[in-house]
C-alpha atoms as a PDB file:
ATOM      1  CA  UNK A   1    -253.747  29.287  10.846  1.00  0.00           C
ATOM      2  CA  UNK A   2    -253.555  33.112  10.651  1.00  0.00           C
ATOM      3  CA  UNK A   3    -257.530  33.030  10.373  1.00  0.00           C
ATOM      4  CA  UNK A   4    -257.966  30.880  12.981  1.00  0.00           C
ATOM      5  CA  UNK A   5    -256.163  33.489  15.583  1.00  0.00           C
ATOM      6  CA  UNK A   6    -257.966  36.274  13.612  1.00  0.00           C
ATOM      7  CA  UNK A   7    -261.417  35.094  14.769  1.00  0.00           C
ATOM      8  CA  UNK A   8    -260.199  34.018  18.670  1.00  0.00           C
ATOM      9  CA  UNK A   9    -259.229  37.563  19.109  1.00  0.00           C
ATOM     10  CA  UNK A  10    -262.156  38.840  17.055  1.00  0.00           C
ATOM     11  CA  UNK A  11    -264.349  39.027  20.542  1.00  0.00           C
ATOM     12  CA  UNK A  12    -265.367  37.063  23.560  1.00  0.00           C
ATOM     13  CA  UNK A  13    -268.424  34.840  22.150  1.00  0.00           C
ATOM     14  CA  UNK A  14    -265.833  33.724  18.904  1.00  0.00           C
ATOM     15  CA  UNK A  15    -262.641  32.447  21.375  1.00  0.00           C
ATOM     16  CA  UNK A  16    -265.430  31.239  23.505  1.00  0.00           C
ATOM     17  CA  UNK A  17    -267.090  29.209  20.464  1.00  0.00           C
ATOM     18  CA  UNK A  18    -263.648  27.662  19.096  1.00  0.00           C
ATOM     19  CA  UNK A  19    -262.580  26.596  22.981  1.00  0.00           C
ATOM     20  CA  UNK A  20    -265.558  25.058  23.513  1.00  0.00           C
ATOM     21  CA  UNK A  21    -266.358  23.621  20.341  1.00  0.00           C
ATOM     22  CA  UNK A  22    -262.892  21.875  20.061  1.00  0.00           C
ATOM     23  CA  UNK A  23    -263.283  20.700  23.371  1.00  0.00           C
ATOM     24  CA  UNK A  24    -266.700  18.746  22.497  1.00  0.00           C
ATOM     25  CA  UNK A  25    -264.509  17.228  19.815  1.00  0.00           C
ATOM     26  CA  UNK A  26    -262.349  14.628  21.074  1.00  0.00           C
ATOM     27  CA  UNK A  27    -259.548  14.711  18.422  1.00  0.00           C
ATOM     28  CA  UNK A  28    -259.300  18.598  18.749  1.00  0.00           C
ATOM     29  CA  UNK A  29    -259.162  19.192  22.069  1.00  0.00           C
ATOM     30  CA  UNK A  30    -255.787  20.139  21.825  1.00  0.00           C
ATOM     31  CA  UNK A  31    -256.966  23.485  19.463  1.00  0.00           C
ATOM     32  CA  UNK A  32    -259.193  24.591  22.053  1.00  0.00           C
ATOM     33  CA  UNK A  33    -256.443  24.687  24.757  1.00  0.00           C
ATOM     34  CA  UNK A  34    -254.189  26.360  21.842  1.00  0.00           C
ATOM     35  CA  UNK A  35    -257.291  28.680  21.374  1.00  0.00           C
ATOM     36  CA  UNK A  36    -256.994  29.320  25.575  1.00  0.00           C
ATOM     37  CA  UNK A  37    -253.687  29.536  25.788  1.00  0.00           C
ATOM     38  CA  UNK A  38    -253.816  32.786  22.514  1.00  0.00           C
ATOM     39  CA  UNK A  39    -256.385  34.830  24.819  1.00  0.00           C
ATOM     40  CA  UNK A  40    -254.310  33.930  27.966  1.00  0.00           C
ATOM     41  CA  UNK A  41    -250.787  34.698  26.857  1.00  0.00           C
ATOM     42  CA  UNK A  42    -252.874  37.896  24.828  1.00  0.00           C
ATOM     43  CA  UNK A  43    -255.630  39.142  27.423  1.00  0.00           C
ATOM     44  CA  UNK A  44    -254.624  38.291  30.662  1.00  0.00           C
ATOM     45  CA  UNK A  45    -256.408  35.819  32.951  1.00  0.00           C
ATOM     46  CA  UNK A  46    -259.336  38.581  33.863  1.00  0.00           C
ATOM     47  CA  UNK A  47    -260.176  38.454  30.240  1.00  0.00           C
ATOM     48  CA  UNK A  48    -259.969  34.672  30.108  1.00  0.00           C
ATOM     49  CA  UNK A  49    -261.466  33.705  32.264  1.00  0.00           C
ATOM     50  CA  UNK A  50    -264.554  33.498  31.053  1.00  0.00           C
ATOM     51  CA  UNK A  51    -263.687  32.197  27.906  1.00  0.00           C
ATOM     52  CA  UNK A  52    -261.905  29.006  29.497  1.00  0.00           C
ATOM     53  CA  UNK A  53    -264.682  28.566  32.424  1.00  0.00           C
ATOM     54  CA  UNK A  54    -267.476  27.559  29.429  1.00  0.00           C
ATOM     55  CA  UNK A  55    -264.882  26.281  27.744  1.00  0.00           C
ATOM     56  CA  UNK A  56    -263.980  23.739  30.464  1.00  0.00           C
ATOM     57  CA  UNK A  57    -267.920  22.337  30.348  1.00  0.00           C
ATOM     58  CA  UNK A  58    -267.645  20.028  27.553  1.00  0.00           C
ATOM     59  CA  UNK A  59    -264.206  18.849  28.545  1.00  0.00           C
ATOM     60  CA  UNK A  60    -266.141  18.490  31.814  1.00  0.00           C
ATOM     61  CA  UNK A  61    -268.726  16.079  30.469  1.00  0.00           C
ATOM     62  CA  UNK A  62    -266.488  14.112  28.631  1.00  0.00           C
ATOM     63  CA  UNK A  63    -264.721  13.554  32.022  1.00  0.00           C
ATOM     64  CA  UNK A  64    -268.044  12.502  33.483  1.00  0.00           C
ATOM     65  CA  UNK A  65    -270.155  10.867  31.240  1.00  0.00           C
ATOM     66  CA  UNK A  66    -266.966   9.361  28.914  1.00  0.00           C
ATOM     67  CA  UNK A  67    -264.251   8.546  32.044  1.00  0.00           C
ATOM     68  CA  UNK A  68    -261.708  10.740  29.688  1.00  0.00           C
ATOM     69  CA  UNK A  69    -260.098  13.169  31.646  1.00  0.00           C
ATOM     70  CA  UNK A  70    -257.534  14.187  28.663  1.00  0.00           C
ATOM     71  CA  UNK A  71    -259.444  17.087  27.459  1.00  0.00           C
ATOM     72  CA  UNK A  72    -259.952  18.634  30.720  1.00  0.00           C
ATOM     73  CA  UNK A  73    -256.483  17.929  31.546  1.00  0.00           C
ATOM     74  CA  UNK A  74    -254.830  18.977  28.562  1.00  0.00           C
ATOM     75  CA  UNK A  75    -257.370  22.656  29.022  1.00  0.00           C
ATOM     76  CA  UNK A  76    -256.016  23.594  32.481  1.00  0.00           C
ATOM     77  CA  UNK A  77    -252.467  21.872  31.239  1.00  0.00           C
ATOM     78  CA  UNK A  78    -251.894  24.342  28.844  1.00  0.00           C
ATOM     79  CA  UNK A  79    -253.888  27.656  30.511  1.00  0.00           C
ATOM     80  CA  UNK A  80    -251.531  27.014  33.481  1.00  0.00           C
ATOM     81  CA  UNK A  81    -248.363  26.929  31.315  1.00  0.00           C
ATOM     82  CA  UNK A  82    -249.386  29.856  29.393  1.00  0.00           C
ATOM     83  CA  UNK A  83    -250.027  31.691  32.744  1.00  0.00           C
ATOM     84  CA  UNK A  84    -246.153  30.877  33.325  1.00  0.00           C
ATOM     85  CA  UNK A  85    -244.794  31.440  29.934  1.00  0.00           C
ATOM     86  CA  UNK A  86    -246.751  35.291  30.610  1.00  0.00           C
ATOM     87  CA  UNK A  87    -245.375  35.930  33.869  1.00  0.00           C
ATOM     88  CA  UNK A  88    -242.199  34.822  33.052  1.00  0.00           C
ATOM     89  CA  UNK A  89    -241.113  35.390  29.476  1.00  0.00           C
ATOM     90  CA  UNK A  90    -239.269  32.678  30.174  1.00  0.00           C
ATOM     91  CA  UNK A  91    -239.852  28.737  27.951  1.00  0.00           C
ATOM     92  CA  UNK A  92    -237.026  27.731  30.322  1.00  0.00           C
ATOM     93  CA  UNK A  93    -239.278  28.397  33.289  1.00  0.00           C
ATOM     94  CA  UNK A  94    -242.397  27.207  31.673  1.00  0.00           C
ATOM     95  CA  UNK A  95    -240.993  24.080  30.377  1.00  0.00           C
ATOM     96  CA  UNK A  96    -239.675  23.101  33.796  1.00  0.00           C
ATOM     97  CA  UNK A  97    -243.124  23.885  35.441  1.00  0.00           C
ATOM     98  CA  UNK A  98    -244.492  21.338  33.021  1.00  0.00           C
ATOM     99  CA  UNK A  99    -242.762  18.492  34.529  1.00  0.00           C
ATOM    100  CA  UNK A 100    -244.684  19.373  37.880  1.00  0.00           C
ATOM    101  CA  UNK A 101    -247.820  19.490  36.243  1.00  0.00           C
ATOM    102  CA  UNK A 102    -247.440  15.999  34.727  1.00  0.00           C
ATOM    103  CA  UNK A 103    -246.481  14.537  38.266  1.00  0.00           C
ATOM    104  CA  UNK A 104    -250.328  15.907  38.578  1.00  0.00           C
ATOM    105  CA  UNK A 105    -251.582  14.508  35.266  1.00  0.00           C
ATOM    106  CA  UNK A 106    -249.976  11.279  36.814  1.00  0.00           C
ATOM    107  CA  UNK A 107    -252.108  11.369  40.004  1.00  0.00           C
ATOM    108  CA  UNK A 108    -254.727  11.884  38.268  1.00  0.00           C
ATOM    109  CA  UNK A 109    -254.342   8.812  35.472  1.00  0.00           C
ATOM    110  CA  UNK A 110    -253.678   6.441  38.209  1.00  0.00           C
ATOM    111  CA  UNK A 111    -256.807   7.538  40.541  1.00  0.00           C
ATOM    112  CA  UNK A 112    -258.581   7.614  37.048  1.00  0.00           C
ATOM    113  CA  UNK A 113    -257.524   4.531  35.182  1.00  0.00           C
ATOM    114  CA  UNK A 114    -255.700   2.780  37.619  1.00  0.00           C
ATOM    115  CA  UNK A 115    -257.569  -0.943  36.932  1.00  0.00           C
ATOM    116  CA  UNK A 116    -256.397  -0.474  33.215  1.00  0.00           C
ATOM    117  CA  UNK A 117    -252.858   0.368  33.884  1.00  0.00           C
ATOM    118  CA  UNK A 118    -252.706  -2.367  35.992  1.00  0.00           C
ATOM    119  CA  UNK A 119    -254.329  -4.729  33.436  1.00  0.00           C
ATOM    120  CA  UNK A 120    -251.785  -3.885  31.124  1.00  0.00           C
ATOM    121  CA  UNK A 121    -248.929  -3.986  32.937  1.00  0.00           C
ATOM    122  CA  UNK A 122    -250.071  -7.825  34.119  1.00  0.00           C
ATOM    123  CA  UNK A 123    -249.818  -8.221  30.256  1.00  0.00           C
ATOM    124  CA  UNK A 124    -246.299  -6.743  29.516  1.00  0.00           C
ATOM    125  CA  UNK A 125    -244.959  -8.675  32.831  1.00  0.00           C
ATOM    126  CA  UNK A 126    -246.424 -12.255  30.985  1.00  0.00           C
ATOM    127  CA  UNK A 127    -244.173 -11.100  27.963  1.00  0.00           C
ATOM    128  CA  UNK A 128    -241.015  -9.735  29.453  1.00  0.00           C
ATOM    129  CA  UNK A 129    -239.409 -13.273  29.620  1.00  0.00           C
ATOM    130  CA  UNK A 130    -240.000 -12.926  25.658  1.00  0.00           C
ATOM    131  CA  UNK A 131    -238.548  -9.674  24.980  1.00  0.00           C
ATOM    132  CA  UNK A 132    -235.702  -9.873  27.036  1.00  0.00           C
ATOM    133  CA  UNK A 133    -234.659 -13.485  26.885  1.00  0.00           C
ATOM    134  CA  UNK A 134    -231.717 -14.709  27.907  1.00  0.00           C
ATOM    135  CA  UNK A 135    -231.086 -11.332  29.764  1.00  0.00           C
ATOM    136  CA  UNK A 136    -234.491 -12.158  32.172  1.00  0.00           C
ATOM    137  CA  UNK A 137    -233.085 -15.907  32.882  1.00  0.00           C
ATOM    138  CA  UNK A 138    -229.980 -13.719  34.451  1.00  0.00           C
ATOM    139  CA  UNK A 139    -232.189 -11.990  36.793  1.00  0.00           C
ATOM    140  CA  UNK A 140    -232.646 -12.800  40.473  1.00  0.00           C
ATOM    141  CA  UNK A 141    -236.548 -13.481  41.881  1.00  0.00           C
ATOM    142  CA  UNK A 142    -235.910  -9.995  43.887  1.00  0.00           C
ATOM    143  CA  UNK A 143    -234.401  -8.263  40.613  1.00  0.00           C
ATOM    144  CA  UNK A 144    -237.786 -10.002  38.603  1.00  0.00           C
ATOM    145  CA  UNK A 145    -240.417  -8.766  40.923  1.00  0.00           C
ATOM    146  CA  UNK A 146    -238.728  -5.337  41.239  1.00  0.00           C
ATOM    147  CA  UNK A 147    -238.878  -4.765  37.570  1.00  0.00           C
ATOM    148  CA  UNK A 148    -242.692  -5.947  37.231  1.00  0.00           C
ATOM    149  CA  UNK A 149    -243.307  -3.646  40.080  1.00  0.00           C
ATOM    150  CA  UNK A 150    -241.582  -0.270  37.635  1.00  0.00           C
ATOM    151  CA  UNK A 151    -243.728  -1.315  34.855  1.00  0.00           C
ATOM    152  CA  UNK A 152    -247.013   0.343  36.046  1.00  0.00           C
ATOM    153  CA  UNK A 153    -245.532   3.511  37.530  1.00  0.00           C
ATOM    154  CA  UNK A 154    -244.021   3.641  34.016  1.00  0.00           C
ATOM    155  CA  UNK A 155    -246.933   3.218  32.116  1.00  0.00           C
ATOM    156  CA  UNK A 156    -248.609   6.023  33.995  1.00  0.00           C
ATOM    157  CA  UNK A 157    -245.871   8.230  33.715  1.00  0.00           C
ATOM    158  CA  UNK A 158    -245.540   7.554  29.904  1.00  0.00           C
ATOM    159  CA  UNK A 159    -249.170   8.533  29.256  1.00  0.00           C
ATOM    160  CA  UNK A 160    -248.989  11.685  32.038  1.00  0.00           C
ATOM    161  CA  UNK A 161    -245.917  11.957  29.599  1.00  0.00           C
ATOM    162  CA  UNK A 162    -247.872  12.327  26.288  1.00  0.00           C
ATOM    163  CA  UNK A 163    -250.629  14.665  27.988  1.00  0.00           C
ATOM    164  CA  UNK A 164    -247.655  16.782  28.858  1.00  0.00           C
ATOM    165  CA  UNK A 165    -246.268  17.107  25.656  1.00  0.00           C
ATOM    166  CA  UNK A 166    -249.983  17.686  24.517  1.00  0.00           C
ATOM    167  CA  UNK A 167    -249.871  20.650  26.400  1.00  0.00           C
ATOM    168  CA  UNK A 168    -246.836  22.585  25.623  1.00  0.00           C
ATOM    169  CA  UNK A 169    -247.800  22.078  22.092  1.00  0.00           C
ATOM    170  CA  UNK A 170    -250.646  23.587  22.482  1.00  0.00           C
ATOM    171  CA  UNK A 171    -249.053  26.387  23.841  1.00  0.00           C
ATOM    172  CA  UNK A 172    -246.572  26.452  21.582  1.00  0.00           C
ATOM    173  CA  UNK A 173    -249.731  26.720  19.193  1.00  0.00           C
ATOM    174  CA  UNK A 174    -250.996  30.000  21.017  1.00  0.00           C
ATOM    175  CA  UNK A 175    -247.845  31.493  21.311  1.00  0.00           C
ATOM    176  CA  UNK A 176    -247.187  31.020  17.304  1.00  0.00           C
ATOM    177  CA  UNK A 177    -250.554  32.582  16.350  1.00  0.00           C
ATOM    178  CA  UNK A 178    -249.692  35.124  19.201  1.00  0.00           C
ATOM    179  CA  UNK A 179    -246.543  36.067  17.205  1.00  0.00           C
ATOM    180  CA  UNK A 180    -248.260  35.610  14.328  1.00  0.00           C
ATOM    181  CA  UNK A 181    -250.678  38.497  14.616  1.00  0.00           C
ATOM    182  CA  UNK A 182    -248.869  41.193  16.626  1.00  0.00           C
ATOM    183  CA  UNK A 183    -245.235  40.189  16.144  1.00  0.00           C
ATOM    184  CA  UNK A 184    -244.755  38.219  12.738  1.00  0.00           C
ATOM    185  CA  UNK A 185    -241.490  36.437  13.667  1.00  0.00           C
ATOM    186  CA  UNK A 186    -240.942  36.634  16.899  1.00  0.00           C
ATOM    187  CA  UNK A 187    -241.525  32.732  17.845  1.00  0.00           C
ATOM    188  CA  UNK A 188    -239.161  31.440  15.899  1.00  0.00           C
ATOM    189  CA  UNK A 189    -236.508  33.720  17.150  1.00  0.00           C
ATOM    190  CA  UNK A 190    -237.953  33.156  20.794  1.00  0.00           C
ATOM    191  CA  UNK A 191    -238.174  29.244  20.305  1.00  0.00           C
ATOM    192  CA  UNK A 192    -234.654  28.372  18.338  1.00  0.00           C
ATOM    193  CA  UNK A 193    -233.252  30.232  22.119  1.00  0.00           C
ATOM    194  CA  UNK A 194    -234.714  27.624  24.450  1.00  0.00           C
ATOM    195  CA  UNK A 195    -231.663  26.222  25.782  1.00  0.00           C
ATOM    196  CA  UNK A 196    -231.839  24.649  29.359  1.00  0.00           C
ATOM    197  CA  UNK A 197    -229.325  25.831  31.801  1.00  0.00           C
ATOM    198  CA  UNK A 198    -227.189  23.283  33.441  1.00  0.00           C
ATOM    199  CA  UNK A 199    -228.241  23.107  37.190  1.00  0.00           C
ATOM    200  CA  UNK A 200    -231.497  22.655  35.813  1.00  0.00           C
ATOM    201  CA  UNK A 201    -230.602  19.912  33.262  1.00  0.00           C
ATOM    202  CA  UNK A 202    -228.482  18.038  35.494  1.00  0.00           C
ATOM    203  CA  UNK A 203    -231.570  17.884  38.267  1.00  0.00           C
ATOM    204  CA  UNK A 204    -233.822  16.416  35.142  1.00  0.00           C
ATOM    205  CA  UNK A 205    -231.011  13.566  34.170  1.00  0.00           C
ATOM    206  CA  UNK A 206    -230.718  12.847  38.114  1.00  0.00           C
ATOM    207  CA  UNK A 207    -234.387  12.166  38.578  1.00  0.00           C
ATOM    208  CA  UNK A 208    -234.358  10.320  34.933  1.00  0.00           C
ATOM    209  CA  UNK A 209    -231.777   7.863  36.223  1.00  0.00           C
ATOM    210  CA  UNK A 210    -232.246   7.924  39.833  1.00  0.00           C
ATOM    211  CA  UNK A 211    -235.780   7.957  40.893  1.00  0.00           C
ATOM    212  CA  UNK A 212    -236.561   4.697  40.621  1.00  0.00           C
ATOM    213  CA  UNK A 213    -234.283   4.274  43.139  1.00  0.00           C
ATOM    214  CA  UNK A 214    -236.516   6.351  45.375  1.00  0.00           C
ATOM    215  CA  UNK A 215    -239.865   4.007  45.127  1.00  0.00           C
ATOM    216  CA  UNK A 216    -240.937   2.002  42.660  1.00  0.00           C
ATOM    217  CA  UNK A 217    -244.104   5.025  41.952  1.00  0.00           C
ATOM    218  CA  UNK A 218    -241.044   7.414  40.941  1.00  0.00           C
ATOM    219  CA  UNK A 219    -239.897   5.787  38.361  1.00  0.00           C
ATOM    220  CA  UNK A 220    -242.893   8.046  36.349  1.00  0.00           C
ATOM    221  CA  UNK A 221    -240.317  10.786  36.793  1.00  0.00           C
ATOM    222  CA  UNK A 222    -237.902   8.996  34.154  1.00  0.00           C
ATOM    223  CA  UNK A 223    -240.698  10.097  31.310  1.00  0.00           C
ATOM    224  CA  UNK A 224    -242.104  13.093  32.831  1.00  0.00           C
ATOM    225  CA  UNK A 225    -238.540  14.663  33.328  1.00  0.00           C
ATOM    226  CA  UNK A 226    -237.479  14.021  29.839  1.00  0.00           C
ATOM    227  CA  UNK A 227    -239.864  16.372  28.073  1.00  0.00           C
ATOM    228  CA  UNK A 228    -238.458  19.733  28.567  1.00  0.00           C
ATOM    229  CA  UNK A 229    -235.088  18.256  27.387  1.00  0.00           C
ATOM    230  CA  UNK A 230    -236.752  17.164  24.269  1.00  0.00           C
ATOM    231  CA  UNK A 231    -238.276  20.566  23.275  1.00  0.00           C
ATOM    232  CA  UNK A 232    -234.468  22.016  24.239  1.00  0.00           C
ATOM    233  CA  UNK A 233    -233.161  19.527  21.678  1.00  0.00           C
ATOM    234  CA  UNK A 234    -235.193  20.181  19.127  1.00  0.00           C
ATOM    235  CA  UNK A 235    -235.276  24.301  19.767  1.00  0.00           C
ATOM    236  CA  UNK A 236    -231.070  23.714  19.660  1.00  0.00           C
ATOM    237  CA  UNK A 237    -231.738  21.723  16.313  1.00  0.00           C
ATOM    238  CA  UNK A 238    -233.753  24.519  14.748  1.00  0.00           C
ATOM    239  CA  UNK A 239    -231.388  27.180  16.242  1.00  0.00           C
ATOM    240  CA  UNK A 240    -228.578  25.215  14.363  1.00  0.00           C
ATOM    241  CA  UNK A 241    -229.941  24.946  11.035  1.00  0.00           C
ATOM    242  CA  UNK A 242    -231.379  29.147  11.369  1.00  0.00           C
ATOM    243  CA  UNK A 243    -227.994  30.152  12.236  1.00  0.00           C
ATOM    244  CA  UNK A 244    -226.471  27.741   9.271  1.00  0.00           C
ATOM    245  CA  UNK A 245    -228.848  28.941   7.049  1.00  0.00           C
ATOM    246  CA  UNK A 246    -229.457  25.347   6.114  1.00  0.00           C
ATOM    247  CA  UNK A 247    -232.668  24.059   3.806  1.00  0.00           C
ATOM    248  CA  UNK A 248    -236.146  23.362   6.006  1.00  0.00           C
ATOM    249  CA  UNK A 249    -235.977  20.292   4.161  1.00  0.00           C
ATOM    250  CA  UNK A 250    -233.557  19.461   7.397  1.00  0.00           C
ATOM    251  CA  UNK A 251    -236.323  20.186   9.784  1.00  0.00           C
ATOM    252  CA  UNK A 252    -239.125  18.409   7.515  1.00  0.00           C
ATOM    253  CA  UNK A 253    -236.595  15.358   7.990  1.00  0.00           C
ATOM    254  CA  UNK A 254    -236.028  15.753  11.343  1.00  0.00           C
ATOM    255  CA  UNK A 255    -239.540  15.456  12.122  1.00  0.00           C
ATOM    256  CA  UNK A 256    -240.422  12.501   9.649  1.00  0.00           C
ATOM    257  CA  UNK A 257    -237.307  10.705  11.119  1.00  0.00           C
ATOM    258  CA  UNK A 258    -239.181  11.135  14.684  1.00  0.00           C
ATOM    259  CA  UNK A 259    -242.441  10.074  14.044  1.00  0.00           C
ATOM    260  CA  UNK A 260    -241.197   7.238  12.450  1.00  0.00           C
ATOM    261  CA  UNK A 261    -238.130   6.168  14.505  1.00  0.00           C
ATOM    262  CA  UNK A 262    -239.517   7.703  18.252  1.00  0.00           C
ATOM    263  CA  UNK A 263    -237.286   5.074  20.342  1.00  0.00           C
ATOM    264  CA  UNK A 264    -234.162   6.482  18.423  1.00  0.00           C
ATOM    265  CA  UNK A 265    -234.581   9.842  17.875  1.00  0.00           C
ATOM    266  CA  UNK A 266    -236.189  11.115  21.102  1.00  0.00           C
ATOM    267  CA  UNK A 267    -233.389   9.825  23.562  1.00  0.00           C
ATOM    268  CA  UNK A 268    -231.552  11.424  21.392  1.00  0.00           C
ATOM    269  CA  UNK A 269    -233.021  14.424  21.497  1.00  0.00           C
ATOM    270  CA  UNK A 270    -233.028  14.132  25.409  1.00  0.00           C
ATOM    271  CA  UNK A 271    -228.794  13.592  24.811  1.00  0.00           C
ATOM    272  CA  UNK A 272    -228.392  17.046  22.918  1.00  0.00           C
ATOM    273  CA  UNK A 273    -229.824  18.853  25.226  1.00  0.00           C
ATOM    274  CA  UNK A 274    -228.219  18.268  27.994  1.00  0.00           C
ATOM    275  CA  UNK A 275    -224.813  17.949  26.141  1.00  0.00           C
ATOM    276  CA  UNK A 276    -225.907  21.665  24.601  1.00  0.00           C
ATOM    277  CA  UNK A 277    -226.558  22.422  28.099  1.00  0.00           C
ATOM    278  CA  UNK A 278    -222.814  22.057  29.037  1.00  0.00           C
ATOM    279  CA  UNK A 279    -221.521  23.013  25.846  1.00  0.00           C
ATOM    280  CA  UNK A 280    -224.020  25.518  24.463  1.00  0.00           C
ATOM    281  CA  UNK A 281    -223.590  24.798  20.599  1.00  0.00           C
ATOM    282  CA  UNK A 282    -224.900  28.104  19.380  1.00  0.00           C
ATOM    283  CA  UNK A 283    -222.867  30.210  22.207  1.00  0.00           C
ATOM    284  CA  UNK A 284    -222.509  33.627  20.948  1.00  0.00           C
ATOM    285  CA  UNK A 285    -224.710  32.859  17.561  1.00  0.00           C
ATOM    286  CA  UNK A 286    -227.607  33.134  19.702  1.00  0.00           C
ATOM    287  CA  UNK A 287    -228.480  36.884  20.070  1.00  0.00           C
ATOM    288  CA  UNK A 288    -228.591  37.900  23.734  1.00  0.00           C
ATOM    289  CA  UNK A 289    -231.717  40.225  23.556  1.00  0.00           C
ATOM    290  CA  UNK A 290    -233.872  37.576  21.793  1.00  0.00           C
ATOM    291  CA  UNK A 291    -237.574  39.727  21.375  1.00  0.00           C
ATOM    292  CA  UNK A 292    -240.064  38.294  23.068  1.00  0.00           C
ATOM    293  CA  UNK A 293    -243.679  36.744  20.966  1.00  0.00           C
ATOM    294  CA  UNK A 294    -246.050  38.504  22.563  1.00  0.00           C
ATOM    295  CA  UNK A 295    -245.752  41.543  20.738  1.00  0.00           C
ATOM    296  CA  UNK A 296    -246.361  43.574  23.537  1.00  0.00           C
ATOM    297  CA  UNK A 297    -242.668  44.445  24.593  1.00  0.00           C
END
């Protein structure tokens, strides 16, 4: 990884060739937005400029000539973020921003591939009398045809969802090999304090439970809003076991256990932050003047 950043910051025409080049690639377009987001957080936009604008081309064709916005997408996705996360110092700040940029990646999906959502959600309606069973026979014709009508709002929102999380890994990406080269360190320290405030978290739970309530095209909130609740969980996980001093053989299972068991463990996650949120499990552990990844401060 280490020579990876090494040749991004080696010059213009290298970041330029690993952004692009991972871009043409459609299973590594996510290391050419981690490759933006190093010279970003690193250079400045002036500097970057350049580097994401030929960049952006063959994300640009695959858009065009392929109908697959995801690499474009998950380019500006993660530039913006790391534009944030620069300004800001803040992954509080950033993360929260994220949820407005996948109510964009939303609009997007649904002007894009809005005959396939619906598709599939025609499908999952013609099996919800399976999965649910008895519990469907219970429901009223209104209660029926409102829940068919939250099933392709969700579907967009889930995939807007996965974009999003796309994203702030790639920036978490950047910022590591940021760290990496100029301030060995300073990630982890500047992750494990992500904790989100409670105003904030209590907003993000509201429009989880309640926007649906609000329009049937809302309920793509209830995804959207859960992702910066999941990074706090698992920042106040790897907080825990730092401050512990526990094995990394807890993290190794902690992310083994989530690939494998995603409809447990992240709703979980989403639970442990916000309970962290009014809590705050690490409290005074946490060092108040956390430094900062960029190496620059």
């Amino acid at each position: 990884m280490r020579a990876i950043a090494e040749f991004i910051m080696r010059g213009r025409m290298q970041a330029t060739l690993v952004v692009a080049g991972c871009a043409a690639l459609p299973l590594l377009y996510w290391l050419g937005a981690a490759a933006g987001s190093l010279v970003l957080l690193r250079r400045g936009l002036k500097d970057a400029l350049g580097v994401l604008a030929l960049g952006m081309l063959p994300a640009l064709i695959w858009w065009l000539y392929s109908d697959d916005p995801r690499a474009l997408m998950v380019l500006l996705g993660s530039s913006g973020l790391a534009l944030v996360l620069r300004a800001s110092e803040s992954w509080n700040r950033t993360l929260l921003v994220s949820v407005a940029m996948g109510v964009v990646f939303s609009v997007v999906l649904g002007a894009v591939y809005r005959p396939h959502i619906e598709m599939l959600a025609q499908e999952l309606v013609k099996i919800l009398p399976l999965a649910l069973g008895d519990l469907y026979q219970q429901l009223s014709v209104e209660e029926r045809a409102r829940l068919a009508a939250l099933i392709a709002p969700v579907l967009t929102g889930l995939i807007a969802a996965l974009l999003q999380i796309v994203s702030v890994l790639s920036l978490i990406v950047g910022r590591y090999w940021q760290a990496l080269l100029y301030n060995p360190g300073g990630f982890g320290r500047e992750f494990r304090a992500i904790r989100i405030p409670l105003g904030p978290a209590m907003l993000l739970l509201a429009c989880m439970l309640l926007g649906p309530n609000f329009g049937t095209q809302m309920a793509m909130l209830t995804p959207l809003c859960s992702v910066p609740l999941v990074f706090a969980g698992l920042a106040l996980i790897h907080g825990l076991v730092a401050e512990k001093r526990l094995a990394k053989f807890w993290l190794v299972g902690l992310y083994v256990t989530l690939l494998l068991f995603m409809q447990l463990i992240y709703p979980l996650l989403v639970v442990l932050a916000i309970v962290d949120s009014l809590i705050d499990f690490r409290g005074r552990l946490t060092p108040k003047d956390v430094d900062s990844a960029n190496g620059e401060g």
